[in-house]
Protein backbone atom coordinates (compact mmCIF):
# COMPACT_ATOMS: atom_id res chain seq x y z
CA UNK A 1 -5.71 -52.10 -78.64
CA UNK A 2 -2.77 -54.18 -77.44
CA UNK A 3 -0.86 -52.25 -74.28
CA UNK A 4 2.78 -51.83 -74.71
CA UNK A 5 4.98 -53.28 -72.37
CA UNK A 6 8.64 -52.08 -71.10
CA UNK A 7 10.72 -54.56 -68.76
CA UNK A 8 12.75 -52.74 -66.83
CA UNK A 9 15.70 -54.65 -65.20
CA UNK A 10 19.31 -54.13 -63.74
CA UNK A 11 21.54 -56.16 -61.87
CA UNK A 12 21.93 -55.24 -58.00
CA UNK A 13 22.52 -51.92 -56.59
CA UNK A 14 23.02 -50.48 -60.19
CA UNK A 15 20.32 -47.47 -59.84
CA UNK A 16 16.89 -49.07 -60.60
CA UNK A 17 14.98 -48.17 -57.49
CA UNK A 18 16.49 -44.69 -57.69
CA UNK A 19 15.34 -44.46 -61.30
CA UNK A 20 11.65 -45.93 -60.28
CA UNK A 21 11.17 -44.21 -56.86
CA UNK A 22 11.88 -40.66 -59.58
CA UNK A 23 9.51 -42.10 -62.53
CA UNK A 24 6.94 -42.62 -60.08
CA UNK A 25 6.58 -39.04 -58.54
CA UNK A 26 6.54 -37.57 -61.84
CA UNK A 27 3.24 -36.37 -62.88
CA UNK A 28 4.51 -37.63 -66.74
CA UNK A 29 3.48 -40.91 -65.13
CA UNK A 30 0.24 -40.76 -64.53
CA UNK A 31 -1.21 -43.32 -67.69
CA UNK A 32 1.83 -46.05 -66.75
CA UNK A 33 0.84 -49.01 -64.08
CA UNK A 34 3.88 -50.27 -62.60
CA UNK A 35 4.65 -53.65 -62.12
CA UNK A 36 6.66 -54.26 -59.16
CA UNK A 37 8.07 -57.59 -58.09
CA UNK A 38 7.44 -58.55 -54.42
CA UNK A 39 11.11 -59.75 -54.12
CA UNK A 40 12.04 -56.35 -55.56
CA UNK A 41 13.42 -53.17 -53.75
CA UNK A 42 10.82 -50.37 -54.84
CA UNK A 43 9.02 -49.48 -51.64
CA UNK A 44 5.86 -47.11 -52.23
CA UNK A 45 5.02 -46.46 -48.83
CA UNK A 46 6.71 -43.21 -48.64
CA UNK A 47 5.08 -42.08 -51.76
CA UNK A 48 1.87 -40.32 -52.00
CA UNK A 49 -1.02 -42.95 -52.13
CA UNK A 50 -4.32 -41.62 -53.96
CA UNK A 51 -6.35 -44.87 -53.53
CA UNK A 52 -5.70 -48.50 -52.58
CA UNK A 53 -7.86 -51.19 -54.39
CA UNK A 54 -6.74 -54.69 -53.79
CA UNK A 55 -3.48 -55.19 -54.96
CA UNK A 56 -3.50 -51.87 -56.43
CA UNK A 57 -2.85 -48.46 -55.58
CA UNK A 58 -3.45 -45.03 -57.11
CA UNK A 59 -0.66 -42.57 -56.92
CA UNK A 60 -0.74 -38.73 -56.23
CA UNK A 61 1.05 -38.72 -59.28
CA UNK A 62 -1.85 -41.04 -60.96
CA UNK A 63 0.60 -43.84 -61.75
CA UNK A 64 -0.62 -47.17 -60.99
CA UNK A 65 0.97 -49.52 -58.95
CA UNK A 66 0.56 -53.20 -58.14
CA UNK A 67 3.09 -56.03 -56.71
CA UNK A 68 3.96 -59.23 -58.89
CA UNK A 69 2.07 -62.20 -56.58
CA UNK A 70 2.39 -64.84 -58.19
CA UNK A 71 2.54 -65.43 -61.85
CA UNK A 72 3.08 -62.33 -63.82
CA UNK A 73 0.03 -63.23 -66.70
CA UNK A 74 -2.47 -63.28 -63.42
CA UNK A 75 -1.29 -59.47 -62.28
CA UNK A 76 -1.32 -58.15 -66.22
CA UNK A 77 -4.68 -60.23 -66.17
CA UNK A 78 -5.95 -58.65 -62.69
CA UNK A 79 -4.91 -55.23 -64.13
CA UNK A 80 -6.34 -54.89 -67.50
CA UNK A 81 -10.10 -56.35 -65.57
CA UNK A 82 -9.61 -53.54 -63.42
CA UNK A 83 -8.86 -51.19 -66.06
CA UNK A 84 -12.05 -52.38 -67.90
CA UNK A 85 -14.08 -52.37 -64.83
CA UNK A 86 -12.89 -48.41 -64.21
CA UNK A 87 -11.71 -49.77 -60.52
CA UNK A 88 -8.67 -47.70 -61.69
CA UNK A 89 -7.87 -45.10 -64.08
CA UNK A 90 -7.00 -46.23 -67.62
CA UNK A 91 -3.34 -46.55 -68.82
CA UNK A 92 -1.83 -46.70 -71.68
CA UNK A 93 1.59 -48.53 -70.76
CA UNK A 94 2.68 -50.77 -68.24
CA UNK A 95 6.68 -50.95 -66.86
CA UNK A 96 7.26 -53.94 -65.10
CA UNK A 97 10.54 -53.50 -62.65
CA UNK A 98 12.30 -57.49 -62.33
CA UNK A 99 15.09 -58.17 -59.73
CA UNK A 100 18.39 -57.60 -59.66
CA UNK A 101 19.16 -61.11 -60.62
CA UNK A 102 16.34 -61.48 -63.13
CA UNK A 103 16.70 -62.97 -66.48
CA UNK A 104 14.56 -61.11 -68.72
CA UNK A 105 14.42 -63.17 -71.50
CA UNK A 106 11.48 -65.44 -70.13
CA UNK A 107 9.84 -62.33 -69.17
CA UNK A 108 9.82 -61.51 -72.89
CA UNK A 109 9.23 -64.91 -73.89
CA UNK A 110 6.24 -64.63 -71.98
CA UNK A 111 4.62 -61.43 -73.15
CA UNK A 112 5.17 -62.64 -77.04
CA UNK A 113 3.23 -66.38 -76.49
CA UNK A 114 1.02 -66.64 -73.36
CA UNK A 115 -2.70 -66.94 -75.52
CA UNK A 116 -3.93 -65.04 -72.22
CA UNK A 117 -2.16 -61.59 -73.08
CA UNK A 118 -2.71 -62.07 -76.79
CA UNK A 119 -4.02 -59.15 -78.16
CA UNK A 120 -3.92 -57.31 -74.88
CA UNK A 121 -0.21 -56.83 -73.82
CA UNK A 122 2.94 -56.81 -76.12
CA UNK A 123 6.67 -56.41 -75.24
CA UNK A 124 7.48 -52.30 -76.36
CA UNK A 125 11.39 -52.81 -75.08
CA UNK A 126 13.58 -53.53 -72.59
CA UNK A 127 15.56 -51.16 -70.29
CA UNK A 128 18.55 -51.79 -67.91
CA UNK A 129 20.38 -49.73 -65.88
CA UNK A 130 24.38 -50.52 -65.71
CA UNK A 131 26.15 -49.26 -63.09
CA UNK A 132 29.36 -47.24 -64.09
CA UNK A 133 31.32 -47.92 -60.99
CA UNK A 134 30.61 -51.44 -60.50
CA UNK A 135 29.65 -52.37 -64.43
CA UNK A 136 32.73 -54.11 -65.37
CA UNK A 137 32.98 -55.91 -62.52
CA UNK A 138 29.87 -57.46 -62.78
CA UNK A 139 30.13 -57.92 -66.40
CA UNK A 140 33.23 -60.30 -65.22
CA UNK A 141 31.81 -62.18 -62.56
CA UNK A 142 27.76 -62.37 -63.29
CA UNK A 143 25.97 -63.91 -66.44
CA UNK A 144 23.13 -62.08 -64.81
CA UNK A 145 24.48 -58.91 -65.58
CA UNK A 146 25.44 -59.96 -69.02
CA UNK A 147 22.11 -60.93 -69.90
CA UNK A 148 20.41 -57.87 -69.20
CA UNK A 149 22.88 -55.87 -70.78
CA UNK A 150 23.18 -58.10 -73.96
CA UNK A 151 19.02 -58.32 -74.03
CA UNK A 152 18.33 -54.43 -73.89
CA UNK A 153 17.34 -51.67 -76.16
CA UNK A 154 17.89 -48.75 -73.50
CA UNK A 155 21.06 -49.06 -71.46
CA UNK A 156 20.80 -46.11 -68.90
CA UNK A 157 24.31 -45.73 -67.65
CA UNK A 158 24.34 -44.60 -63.57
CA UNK A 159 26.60 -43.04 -61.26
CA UNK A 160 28.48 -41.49 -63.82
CA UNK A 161 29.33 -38.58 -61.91
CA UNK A 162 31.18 -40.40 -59.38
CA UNK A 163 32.87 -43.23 -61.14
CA UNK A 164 36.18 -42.04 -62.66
CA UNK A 165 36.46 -40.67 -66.19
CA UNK A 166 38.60 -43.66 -67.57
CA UNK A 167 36.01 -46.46 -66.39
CA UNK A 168 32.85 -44.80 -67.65
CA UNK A 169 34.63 -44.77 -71.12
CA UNK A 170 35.99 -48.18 -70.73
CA UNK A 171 32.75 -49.73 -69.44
CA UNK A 172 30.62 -47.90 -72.25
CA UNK A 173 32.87 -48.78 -75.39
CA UNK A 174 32.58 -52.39 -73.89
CA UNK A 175 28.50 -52.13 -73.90
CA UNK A 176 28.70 -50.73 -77.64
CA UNK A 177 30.48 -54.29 -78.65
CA UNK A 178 28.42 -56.38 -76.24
CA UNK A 179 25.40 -54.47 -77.75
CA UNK A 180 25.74 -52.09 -80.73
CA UNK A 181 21.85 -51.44 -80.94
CA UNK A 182 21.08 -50.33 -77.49
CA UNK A 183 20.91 -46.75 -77.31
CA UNK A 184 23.28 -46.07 -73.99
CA UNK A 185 21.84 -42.86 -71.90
CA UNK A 186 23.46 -41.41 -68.76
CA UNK A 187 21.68 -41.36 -65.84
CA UNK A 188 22.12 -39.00 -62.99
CA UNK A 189 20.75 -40.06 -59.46
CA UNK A 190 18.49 -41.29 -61.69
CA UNK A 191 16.87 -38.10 -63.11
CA UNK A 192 15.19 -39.36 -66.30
CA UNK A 193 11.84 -38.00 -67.42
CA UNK A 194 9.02 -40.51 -68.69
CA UNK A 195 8.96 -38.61 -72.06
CA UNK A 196 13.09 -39.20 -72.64
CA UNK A 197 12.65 -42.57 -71.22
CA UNK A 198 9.61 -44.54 -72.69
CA UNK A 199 10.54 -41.99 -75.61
CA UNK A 200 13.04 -44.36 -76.89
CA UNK A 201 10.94 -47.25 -77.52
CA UNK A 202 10.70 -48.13 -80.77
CA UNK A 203 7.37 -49.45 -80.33
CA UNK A 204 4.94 -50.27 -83.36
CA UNK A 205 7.31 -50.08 -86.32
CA UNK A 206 3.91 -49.34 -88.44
CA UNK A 207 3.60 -45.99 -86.38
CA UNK A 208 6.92 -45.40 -86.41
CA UNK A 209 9.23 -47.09 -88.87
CA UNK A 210 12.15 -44.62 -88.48
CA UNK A 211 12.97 -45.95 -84.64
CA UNK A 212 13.95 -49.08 -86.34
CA UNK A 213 17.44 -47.28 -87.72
CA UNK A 214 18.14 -47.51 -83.53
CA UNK A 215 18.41 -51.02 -83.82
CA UNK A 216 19.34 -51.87 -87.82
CA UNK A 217 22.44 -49.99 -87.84
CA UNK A 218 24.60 -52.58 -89.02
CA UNK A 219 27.78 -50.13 -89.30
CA UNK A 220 27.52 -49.93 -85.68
CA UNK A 221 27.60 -54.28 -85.66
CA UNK A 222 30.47 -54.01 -88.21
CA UNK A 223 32.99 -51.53 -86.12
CA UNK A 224 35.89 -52.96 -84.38
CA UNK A 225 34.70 -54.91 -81.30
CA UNK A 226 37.94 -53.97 -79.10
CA UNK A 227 36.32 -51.60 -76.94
CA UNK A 228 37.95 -48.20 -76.98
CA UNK A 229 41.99 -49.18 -76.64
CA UNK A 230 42.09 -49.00 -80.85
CA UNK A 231 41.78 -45.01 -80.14
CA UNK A 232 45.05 -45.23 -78.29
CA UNK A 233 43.25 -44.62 -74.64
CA UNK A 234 44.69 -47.88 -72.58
CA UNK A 235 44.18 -47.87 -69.43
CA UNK A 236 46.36 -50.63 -67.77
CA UNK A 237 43.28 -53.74 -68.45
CA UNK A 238 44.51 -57.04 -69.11
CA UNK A 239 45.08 -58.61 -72.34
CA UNK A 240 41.39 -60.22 -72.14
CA UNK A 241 40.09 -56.70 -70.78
CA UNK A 242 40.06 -56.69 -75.16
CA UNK A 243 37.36 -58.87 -75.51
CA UNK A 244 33.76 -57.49 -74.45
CA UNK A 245 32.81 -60.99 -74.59
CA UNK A 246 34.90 -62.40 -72.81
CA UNK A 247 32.71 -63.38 -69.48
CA UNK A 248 29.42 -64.06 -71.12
CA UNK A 249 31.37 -67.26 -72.40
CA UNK A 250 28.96 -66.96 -76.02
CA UNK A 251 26.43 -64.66 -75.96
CA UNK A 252 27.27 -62.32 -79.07
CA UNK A 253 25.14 -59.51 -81.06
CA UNK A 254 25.48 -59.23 -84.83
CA UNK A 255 23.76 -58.20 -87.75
CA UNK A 256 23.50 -60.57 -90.35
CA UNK A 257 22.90 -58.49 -93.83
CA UNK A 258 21.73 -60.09 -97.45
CA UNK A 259 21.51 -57.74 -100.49
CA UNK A 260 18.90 -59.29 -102.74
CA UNK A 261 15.28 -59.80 -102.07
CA UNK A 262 14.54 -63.04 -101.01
CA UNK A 263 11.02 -65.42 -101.12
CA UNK A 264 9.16 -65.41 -98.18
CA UNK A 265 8.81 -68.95 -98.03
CA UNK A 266 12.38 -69.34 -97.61
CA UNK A 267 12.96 -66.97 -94.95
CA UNK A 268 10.14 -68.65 -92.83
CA UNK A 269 11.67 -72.44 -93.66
CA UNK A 270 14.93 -70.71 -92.42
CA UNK A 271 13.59 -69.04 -89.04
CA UNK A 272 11.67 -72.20 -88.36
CA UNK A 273 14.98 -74.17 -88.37
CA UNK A 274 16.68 -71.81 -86.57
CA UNK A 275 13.45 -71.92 -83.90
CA UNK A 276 13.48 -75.64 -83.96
CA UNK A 277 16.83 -76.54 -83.44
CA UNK A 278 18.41 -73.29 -81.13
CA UNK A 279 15.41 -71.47 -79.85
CA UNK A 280 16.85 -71.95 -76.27
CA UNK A 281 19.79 -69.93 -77.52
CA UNK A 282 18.26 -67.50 -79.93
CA UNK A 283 18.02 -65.11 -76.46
CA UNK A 284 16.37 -62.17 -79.66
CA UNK A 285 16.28 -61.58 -82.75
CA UNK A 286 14.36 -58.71 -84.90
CA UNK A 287 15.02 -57.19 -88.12
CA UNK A 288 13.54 -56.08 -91.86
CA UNK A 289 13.30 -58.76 -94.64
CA UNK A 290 13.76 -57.53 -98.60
CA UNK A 291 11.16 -59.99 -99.75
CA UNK A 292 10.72 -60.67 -103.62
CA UNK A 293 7.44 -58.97 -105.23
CA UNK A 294 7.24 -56.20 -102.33
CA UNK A 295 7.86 -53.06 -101.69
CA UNK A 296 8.32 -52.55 -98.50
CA UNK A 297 10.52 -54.72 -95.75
CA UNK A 298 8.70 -57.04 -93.71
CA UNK A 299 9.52 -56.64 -90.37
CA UNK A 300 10.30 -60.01 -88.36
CA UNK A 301 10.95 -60.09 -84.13
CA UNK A 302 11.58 -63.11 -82.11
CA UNK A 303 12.23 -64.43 -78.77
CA UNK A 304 13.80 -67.88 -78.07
CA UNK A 305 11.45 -70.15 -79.70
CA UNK A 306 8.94 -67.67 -80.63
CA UNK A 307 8.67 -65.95 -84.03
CA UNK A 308 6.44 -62.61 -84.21
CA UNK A 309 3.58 -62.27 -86.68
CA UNK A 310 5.73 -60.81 -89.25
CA UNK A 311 4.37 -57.32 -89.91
CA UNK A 312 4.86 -55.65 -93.75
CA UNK A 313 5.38 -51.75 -93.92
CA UNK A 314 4.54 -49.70 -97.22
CA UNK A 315 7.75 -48.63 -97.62
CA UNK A 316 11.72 -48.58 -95.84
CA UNK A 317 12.73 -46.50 -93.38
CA UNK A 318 15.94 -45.82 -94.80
CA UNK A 319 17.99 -45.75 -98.23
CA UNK A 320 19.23 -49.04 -96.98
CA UNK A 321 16.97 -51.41 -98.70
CA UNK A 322 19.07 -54.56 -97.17
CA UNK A 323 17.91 -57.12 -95.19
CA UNK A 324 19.03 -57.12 -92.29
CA UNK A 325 18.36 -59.04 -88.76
CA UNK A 326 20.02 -58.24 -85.53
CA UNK A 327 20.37 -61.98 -83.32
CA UNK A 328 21.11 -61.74 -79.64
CA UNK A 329 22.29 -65.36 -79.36
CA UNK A 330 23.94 -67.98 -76.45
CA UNK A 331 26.36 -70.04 -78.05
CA UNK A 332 24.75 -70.12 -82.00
CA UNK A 333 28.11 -69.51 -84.34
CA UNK A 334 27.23 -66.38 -86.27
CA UNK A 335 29.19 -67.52 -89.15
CA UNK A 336 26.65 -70.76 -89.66
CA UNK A 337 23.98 -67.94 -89.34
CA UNK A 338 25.70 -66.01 -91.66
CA UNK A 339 26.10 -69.01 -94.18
CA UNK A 340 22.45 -70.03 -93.92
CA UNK A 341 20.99 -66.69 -94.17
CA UNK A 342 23.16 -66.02 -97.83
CA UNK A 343 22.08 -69.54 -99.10
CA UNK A 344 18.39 -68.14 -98.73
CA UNK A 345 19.03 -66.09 -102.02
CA UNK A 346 20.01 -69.40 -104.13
CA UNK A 347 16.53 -71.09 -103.15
């Protein structure tokens, strides 16, 4: 059975190695291995070491960890013929912690097509941490920052009880427009248990279809994308403090919708073109196709230039019997989306 994978990333000094250094005492741990990069922050040495095998080590708490060295396939490699050769206990999950600067779309990119993890390892979600104090200003100055926030489906929200009241509300109605699926979860001193945490991965939408209402709720896509200052609550920003956009120069979430069931064939012609001629910019995509003849959706994921195996549940989730596919894109006009994806019912 394929292992489920959670990046989690967050730009500098936002909370992650508070959040980790927690996670990995807690005994709720104990079937994750942790991935931690060797450029990375996360220092284990104070922790409570059951075992050391290689490039491994055992904690008291019976979580796993290992350092990236290298190429991240060889450690997720290294680890599973460990696992298999009982040179340390099973697990049933694997978190793997990036830098503060990391891009995690290759990351993903790479657990959806290296042959090597096929079968063995699959991307479950993405988590970053957002600082509350220093958010917005590295929303404004880092694409870094953007990224990981724009990529996500957990944004954990830290220091929120010592940033001020008016910036923890500005900096979270600007996340909800940046990215309207993410579920966004204060974080205390980074006090998260591994139940509320890997909790909200929507994982295998077979065993769990309903998680995919987290990230198909195309009201949420649809609501005015002018942060929180149409409620009346200004605080003093800038004109351009409107747009929640405005520093990632293009990268933009929407939900693209389409009420009649389509052919298959034509929504494959269509992601293939889309693939083929944006991949680079087509940072995520993921969704639930009506398809003609069925009766369930058929749920489609992709990263960059890489298209899922489409997989076909027995029935919706939902009343909404819709398509519809949220894109994570860099620079791709939604409206040519948009156009494309309605044409798809006239094939």
């Amino acid at each position: 059975m394929s292992t489920p994978v959670t990046v989690l990333t967050g730009f500098l000094g936002s909370g992650k190695t508070t959040l980790l250094n927690n996670l990995l005492r807690d005994p709720g741990m104990a079937d994750t291995a942790v991935v931690i990069n060797e450029f990375g922050e996360i220092a284990i040495d104070h922790l409570l070491v059951e075992a050391s095998i290689e490039n491994a080590v055992v904690l008291q708490s019976g979580c796993i960890c290992c350092t990236v060295r290298g190429d991240l396939v060889d450690t997720l490699d290294d680890l599973d013929a460990k696992r298999r050769r009982g040179d340390i206990p099973a697990f049933s999950r694997v978190a793997i912690e990036t830098t503060g600067l990391a891009d995690p779309a290759p990351i993903a990119q790479t657990l959806a097509s290296d042959p090597l993890l096929d079968g063995r390892f699959h991307l479950a979600s993405i988590i970053s941490t957002v600082d509350a104090v220093h958010g917005e200003g590295q929303l404004d100055s880092y694409q870094e920052a953007v990224k990981q926030a724009a990529l996500a489906d957990v944004l954990l929200l830290t220091k929120t009880d010592v940033a001020e009241p008016a910036a923890v509300a500005s900096l979270s109605a600007r996340l909800r427009a940046l990215n309207p699926g993410a579920d966004l979860v204060p974080v205390v001193r980074g006090e998260i248990t591994p139940e509320d945490l890997f909790g909200r991965v929507a994982g295998d939408p077979r065993a769990n279809p309903e998680m995919l209402r987290t990230w198909l709720d195309a009201e949420a896509f649809e609501a005015p994308q002018h942060g929180h200052d149409e409620h009346g609550h200004g605080h003093g920003h800038d004109h351009h403090h409107q747009d929640p956009n405005r520093h990632s120069d293009a990268i933009r979430a929407f939900c693209l919708t389409l009420d009649e069931p389509v052919a298959w064939e034509a929504v494959t012609r269509w992601l293939g073109s889309i693939t083929s001629l944006r991949g680079r910019d087509l940072l995520r995509m993921k969704g639930v196709v009506a398809v003609e003849g069925l009766a369930g959706p058929v749920v489609v994921q992709g990263v960059q230039h890489l298209i899922h195996p489409p997989v076909q549940l027995p029935a919706w989730p939902d009343e909404d019997h819709r398509t519809r596919i949220v894109f994570i894109t860099n620079g791709i006009p939604e409206a040519a989306l948009r156009a494309s994806l309605a044409a798809l019912s006239s094939d």
